[in-house]
C-alpha atoms as a PDB file:
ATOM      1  CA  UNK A   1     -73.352 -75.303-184.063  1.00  0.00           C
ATOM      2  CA  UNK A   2     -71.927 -72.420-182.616  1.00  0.00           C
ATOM      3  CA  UNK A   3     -68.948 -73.185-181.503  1.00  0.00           C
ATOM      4  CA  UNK A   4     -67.998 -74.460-185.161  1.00  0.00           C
ATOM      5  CA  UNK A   5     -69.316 -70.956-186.480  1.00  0.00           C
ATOM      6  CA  UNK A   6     -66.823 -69.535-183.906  1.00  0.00           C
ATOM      7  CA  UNK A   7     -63.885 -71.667-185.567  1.00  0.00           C
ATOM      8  CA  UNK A   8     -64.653 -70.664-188.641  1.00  0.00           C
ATOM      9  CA  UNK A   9     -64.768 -67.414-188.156  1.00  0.00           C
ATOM     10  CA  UNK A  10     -61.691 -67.259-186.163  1.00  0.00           C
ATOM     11  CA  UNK A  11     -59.589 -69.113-188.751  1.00  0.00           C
ATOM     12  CA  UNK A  12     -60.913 -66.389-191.271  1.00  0.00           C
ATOM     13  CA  UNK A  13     -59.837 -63.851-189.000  1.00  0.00           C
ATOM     14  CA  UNK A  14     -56.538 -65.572-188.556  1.00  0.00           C
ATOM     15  CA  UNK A  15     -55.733 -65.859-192.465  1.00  0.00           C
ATOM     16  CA  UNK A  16     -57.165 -62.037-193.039  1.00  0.00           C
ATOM     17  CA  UNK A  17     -54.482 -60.989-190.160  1.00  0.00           C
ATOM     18  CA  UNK A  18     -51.576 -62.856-192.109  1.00  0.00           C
ATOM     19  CA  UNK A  19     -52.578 -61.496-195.460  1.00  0.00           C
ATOM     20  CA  UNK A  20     -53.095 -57.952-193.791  1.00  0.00           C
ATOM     21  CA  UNK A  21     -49.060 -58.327-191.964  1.00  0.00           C
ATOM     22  CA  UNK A  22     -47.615 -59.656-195.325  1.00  0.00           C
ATOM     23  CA  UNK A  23     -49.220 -56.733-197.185  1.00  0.00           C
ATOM     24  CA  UNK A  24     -48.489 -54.208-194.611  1.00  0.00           C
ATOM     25  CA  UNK A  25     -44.420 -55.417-195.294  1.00  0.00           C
ATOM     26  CA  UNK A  26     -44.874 -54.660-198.767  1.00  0.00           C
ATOM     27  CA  UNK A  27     -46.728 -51.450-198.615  1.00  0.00           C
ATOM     28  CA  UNK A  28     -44.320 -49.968-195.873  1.00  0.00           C
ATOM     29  CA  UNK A  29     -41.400 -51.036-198.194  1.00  0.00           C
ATOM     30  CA  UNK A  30     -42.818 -49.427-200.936  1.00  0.00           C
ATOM     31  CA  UNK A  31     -44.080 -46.213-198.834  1.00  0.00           C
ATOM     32  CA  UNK A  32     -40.167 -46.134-197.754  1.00  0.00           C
ATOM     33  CA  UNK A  33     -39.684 -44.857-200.821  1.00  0.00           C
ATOM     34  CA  UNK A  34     -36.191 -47.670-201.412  1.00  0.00           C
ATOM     35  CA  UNK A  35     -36.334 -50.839-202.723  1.00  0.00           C
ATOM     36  CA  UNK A  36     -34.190 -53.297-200.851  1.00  0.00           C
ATOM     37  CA  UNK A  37     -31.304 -52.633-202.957  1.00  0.00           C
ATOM     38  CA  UNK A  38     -31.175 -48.666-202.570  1.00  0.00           C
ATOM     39  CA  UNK A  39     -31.678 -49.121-198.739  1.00  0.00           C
ATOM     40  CA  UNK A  40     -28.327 -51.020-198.870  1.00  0.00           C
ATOM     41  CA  UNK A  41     -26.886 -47.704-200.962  1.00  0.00           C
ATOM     42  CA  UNK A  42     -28.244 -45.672-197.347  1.00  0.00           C
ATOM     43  CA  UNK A  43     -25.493 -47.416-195.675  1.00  0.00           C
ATOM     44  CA  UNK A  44     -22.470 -46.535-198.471  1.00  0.00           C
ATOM     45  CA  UNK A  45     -23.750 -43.011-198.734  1.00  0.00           C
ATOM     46  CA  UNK A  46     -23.319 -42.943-194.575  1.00  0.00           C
ATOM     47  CA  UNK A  47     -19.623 -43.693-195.135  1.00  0.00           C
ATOM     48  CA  UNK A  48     -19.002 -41.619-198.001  1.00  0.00           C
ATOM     49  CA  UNK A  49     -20.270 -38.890-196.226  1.00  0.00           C
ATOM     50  CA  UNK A  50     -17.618 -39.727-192.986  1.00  0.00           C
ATOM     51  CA  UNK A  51     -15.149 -40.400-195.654  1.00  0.00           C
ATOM     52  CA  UNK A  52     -15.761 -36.375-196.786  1.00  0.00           C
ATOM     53  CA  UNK A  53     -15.538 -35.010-193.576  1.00  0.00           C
ATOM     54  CA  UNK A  54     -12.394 -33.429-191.739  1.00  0.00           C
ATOM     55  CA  UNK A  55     -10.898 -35.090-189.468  1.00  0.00           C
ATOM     56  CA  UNK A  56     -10.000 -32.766-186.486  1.00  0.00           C
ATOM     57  CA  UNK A  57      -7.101 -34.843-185.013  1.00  0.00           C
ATOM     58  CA  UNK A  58      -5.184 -35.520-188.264  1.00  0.00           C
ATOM     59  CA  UNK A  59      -6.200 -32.915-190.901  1.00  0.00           C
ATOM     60  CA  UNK A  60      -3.668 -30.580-192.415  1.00  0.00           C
ATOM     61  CA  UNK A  61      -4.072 -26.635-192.079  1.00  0.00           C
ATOM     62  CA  UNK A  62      -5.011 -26.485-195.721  1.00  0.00           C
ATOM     63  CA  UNK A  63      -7.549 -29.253-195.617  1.00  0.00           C
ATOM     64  CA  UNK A  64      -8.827 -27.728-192.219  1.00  0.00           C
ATOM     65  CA  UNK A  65      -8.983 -24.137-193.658  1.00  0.00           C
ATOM     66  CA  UNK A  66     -11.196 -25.313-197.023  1.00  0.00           C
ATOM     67  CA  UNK A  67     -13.878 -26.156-194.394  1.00  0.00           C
ATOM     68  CA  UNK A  68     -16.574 -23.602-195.066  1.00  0.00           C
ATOM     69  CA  UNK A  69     -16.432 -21.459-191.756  1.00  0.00           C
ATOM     70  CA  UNK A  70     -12.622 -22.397-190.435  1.00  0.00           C
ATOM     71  CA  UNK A  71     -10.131 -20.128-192.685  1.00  0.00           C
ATOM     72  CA  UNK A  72      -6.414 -20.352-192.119  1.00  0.00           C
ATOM     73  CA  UNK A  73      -6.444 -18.774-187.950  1.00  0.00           C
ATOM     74  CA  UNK A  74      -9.140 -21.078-186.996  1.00  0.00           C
ATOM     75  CA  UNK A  75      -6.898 -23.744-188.496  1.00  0.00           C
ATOM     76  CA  UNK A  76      -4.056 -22.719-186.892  1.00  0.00           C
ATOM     77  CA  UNK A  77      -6.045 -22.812-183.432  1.00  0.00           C
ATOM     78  CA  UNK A  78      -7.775 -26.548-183.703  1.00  0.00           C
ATOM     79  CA  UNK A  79      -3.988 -27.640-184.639  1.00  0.00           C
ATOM     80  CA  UNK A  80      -2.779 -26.418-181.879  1.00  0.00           C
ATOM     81  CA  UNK A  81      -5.500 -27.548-179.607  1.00  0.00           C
ATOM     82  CA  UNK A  82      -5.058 -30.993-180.268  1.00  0.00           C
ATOM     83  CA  UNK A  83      -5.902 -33.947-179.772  1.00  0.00           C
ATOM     84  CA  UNK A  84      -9.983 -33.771-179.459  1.00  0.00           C
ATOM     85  CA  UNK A  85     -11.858 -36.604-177.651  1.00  0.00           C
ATOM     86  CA  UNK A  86     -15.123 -35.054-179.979  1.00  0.00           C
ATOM     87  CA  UNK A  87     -15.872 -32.577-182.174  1.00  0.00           C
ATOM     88  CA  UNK A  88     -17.520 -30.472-179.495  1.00  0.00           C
ATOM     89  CA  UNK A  89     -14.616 -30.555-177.747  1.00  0.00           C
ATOM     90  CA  UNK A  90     -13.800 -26.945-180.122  1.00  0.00           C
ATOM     91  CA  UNK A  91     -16.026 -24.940-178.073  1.00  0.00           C
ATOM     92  CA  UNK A  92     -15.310 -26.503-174.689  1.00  0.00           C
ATOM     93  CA  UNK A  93     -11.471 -25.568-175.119  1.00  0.00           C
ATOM     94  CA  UNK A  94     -12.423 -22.243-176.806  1.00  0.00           C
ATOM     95  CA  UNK A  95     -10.780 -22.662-180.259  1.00  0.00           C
ATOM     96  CA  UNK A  96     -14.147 -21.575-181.876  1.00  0.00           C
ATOM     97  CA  UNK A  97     -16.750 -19.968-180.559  1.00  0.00           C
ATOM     98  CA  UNK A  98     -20.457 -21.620-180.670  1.00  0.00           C
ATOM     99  CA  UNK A  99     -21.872 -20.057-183.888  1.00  0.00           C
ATOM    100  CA  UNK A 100     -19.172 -21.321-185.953  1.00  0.00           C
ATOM    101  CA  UNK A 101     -18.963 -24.586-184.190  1.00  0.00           C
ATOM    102  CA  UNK A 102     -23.079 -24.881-185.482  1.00  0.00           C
ATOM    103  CA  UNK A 103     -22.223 -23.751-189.140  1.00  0.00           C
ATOM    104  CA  UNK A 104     -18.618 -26.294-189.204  1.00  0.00           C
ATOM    105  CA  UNK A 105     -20.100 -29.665-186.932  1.00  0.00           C
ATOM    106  CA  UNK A 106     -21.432 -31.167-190.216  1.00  0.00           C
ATOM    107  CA  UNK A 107     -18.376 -31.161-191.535  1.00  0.00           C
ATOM    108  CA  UNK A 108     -15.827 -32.168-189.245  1.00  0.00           C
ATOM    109  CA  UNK A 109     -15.457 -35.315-187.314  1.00  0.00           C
ATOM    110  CA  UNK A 110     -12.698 -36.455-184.383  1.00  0.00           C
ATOM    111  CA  UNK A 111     -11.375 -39.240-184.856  1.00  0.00           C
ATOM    112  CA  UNK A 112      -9.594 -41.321-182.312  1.00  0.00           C
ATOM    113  CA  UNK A 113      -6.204 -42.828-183.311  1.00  0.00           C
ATOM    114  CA  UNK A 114      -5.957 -46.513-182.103  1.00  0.00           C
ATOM    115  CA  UNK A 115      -2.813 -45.438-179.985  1.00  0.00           C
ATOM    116  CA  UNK A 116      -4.607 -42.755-177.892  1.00  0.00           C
ATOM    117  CA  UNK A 117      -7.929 -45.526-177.871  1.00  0.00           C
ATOM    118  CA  UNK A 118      -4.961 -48.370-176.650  1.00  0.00           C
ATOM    119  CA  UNK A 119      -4.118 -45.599-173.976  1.00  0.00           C
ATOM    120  CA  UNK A 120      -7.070 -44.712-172.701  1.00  0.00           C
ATOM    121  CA  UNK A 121      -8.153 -48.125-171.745  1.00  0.00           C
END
């Protein structure tokens, strides 16, 4: 008799479990806060944001000097420090000093052009 108790009770616990993980899917999508279609806007909104941001290596001195914190000298300076393996690469050659490399690193990106990435390699 026990043993068939046992069963039973396991098999309960066993359906409980896969009603408790099904539910817990839908109650950490909905905690999220995005239903499945604005978690695929997370991605677009990623690349808009790269799309918005400077690019170090190929930016003009105008588009470089609109960047909150740059101005036209520091402009001047990152053109003539080029080309940048990464953004960071500002304060390692000295073309801005670390404060304004903080307030400007959101905004600017280094891209690598696919002859420098074809030369590297």
């Amino acid at each position: 008799m026990r043993i068939k108790s046992g069963l039973g009770a396991m098999a309960i616990l066993a359906g409980a479990l896969s009603i408790m993980a099904l539910g817990g899917f839908s109650i950490a999508r909905a905690g999220s806060g995005q239903s499945p279609s604005e978690s695929g806007n997370a991605a677009s909104t990623t690349a808009m944001v790269k799309a918005r941001m400077v690019d170090l290596n190929s930016a003009t001195k105008e588009q470089l000097a609109a960047v909150s914190g740059i101005g036209d000298t520091y402009a001047q300076k990152i053109i003539e420090g080029r080309p940048y393996m990464s953004k960071y690469d500002l304060v390692r050659k000295k073309i801005v000093p670390p404060t304004t490399y903080r307030k400007i690193s959101s905004q600017v990106i280094a891209k690598q052009s696919s002859a420098s990435t074809t030369a590297n390699q």
